[in-house]
C-alpha atoms as a PDB file:
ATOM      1  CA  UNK A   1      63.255  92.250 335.669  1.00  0.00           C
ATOM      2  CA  UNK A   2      64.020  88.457 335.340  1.00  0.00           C
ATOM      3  CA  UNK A   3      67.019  87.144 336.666  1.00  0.00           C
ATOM      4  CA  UNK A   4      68.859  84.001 334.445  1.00  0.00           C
ATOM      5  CA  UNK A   5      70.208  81.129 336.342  1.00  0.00           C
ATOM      6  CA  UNK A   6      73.714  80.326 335.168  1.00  0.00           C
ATOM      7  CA  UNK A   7      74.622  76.865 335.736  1.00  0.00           C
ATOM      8  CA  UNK A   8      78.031  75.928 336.020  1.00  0.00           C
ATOM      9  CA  UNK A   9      78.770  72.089 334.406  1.00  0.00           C
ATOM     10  CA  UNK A  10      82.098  71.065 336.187  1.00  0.00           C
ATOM     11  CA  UNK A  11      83.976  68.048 334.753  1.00  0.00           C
ATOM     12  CA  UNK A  12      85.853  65.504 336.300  1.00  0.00           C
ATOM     13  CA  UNK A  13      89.541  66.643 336.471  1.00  0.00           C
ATOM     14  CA  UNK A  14      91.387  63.771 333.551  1.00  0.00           C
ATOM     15  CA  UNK A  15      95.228  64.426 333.726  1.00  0.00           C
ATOM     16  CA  UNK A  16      96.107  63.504 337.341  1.00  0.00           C
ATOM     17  CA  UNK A  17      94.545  59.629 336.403  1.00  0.00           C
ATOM     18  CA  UNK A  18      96.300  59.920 333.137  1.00  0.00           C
ATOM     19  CA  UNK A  19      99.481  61.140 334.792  1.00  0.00           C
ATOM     20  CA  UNK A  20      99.453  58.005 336.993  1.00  0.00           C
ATOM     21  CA  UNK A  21      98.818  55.733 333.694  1.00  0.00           C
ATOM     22  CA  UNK A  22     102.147  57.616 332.578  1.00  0.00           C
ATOM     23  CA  UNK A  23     103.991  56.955 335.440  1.00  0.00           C
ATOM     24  CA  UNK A  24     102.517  53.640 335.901  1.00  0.00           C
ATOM     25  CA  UNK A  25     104.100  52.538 331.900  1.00  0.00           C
ATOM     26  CA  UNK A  26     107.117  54.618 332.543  1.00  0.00           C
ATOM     27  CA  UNK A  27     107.811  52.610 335.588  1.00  0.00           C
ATOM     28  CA  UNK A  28     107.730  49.745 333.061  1.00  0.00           C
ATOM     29  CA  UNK A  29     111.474  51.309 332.361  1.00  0.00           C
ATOM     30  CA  UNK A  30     112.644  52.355 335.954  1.00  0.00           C
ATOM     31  CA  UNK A  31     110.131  50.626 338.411  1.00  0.00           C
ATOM     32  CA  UNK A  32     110.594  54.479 340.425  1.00  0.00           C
ATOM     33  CA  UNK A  33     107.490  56.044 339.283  1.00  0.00           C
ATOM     34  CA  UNK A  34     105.156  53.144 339.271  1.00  0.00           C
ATOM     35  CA  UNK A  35     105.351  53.990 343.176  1.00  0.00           C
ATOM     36  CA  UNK A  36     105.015  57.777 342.358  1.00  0.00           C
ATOM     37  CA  UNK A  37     102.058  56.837 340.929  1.00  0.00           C
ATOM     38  CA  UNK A  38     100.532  55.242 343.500  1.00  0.00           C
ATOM     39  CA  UNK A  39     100.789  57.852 345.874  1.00  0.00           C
ATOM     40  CA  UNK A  40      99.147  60.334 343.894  1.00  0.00           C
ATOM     41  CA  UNK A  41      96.357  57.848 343.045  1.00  0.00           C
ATOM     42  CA  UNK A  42      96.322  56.962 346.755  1.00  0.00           C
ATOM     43  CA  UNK A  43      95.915  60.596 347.804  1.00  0.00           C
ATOM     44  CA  UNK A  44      93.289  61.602 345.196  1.00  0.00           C
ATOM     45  CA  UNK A  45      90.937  58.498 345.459  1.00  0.00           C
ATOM     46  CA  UNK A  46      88.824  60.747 347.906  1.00  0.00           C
ATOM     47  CA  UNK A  47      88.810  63.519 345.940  1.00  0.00           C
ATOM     48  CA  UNK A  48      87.595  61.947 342.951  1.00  0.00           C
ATOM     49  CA  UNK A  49      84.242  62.203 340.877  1.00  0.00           C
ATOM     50  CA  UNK A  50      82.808  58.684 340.320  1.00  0.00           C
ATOM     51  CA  UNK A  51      84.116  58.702 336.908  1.00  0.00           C
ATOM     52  CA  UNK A  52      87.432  59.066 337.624  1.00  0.00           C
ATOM     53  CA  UNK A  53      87.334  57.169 340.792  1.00  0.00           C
ATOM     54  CA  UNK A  54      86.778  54.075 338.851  1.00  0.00           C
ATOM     55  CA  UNK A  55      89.907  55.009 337.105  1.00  0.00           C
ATOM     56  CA  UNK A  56      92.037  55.370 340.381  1.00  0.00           C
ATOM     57  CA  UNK A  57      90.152  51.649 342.119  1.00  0.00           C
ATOM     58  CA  UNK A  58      91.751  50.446 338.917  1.00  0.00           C
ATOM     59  CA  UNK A  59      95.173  51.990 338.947  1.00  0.00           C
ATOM     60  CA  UNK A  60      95.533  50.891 342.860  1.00  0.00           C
ATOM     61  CA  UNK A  61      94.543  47.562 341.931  1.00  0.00           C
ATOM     62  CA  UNK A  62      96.475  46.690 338.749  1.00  0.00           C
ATOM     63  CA  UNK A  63      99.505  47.781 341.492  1.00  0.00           C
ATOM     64  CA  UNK A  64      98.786  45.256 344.107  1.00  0.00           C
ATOM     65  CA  UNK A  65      98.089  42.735 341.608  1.00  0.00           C
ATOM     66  CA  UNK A  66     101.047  43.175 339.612  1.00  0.00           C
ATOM     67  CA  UNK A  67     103.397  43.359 342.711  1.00  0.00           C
ATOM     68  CA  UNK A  68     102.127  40.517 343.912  1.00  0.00           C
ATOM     69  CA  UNK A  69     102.644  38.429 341.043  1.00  0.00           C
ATOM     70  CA  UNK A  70     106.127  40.132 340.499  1.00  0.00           C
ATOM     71  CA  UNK A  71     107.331  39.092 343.684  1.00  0.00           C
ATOM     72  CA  UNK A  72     105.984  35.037 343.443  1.00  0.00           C
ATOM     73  CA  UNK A  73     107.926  34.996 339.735  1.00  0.00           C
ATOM     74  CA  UNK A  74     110.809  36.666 341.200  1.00  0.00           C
ATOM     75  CA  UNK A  75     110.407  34.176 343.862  1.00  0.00           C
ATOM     76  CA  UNK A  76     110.162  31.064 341.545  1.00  0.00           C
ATOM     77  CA  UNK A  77     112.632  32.725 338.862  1.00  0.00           C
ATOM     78  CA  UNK A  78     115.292  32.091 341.783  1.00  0.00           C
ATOM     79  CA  UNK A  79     114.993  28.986 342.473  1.00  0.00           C
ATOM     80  CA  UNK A  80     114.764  28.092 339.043  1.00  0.00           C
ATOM     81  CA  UNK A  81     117.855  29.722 338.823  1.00  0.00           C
ATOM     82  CA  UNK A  82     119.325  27.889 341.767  1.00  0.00           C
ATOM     83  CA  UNK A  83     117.831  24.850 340.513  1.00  0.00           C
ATOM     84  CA  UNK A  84     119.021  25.355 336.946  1.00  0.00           C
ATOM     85  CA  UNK A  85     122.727  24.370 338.326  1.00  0.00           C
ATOM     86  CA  UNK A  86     121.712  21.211 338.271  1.00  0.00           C
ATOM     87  CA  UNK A  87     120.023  21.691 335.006  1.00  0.00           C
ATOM     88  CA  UNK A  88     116.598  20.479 336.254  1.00  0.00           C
ATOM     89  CA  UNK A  89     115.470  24.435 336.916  1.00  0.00           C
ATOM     90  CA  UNK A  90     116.695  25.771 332.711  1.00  0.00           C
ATOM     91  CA  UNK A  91     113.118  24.677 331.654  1.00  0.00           C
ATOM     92  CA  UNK A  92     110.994  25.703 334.879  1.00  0.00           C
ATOM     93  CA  UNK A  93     113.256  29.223 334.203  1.00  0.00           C
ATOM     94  CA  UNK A  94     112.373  29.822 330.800  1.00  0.00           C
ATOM     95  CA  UNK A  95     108.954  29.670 331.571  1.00  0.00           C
ATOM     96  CA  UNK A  96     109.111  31.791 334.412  1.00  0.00           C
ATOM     97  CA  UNK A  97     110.940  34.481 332.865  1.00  0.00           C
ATOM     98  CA  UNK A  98     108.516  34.267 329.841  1.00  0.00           C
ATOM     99  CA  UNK A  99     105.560  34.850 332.572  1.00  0.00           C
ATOM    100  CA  UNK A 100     107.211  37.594 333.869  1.00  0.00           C
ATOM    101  CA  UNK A 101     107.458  39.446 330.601  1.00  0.00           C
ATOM    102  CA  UNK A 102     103.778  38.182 330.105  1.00  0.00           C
ATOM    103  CA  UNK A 103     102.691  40.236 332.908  1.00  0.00           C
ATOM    104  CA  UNK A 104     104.837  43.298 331.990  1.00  0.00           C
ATOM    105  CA  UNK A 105     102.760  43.227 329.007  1.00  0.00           C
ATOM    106  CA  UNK A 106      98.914  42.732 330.736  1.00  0.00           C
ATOM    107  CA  UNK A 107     100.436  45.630 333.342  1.00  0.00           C
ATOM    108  CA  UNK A 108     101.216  48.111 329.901  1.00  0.00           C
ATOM    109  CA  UNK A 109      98.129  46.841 328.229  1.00  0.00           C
ATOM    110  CA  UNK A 110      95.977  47.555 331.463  1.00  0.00           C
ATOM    111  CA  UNK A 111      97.588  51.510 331.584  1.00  0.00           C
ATOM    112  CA  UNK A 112      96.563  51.838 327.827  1.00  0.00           C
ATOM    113  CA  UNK A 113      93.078  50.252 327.592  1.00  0.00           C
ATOM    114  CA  UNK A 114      92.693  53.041 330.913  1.00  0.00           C
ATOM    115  CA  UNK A 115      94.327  55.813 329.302  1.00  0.00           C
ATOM    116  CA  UNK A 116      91.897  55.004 326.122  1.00  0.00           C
ATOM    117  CA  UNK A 117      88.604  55.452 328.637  1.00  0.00           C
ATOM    118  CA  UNK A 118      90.134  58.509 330.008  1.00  0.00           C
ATOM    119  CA  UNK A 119      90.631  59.853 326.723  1.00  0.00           C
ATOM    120  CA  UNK A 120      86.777  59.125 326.101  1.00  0.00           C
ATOM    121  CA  UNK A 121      86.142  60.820 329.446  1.00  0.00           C
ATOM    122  CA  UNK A 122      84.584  57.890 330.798  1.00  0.00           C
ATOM    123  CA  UNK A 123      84.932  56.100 333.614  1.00  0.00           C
ATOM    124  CA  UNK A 124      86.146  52.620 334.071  1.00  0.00           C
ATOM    125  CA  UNK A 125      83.923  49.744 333.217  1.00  0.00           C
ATOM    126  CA  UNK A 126      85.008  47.010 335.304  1.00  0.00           C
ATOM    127  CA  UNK A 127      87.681  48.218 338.237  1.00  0.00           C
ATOM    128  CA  UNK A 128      87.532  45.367 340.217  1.00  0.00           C
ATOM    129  CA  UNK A 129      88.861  42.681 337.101  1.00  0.00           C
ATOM    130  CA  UNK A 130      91.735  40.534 337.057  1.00  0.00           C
ATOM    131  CA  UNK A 131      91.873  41.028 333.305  1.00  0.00           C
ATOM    132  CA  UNK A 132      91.418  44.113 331.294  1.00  0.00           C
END
């Protein structure tokens, strides 16, 4: 009697990185579950296949990246503001509040260029870019 070997092909687990890209572009609207989403990417980066890990590097980092330049424009959008009393800041505004929707849009476009790889059940190209 021969015995067969049954192999067992597991795949990486997709929705909880596509639930963050959800939550990350809903937090477009509320800025709540952006932060949701970080926690769950936070707590699953060690559990992660190195497909999907790729996917969760990238979520963390587009994050941090996009806080950080949230907060300088928020910074400089104030001053402008204060500075636009004295109508010296109205130009310096406009373009700051034209950056900050700028990066609004490379935050969506990041969540959707990742939610197109996870949909191809791939992993992540190039985590570590400022870009796309």
């Amino acid at each position: 009697m021969s015995q067969t070997e049954t192999t067992v092909v597991t795949t990486e687990d997709r929705v909880l990185p596509a639930v963050v890209y959800g939550l990350y572009l809903l937090g477009l609207v509320n800025g709540l579950t952006i932060l949701v989403g970080l926690v769950v990417a936070y707590i699953n980066l060690d559990k992660a296949g190195p497909r999907m890990r790729t996917h969760y590097d990238f979520q963390i980092r587009t994050f941090w990246i996009g806080l950080a330049i949230f907060l300088s424009l928020g910074l400089l959008i104030g001053i402008s503001a204060i500075l636009s009393l004295v109508l010296i800041g109205i130009p310096f505004l406009m373009l700051f509040l034209f950056l900050w929707g700028a990066v609004g849009v490379w935050f969506a476009v990041r969540c959707i260029v990742g939610l197109v790889y996870i949909s191809q059940d791939q992993a992540y190209p190039r985590p570590n870019t400022w870009l796309i």
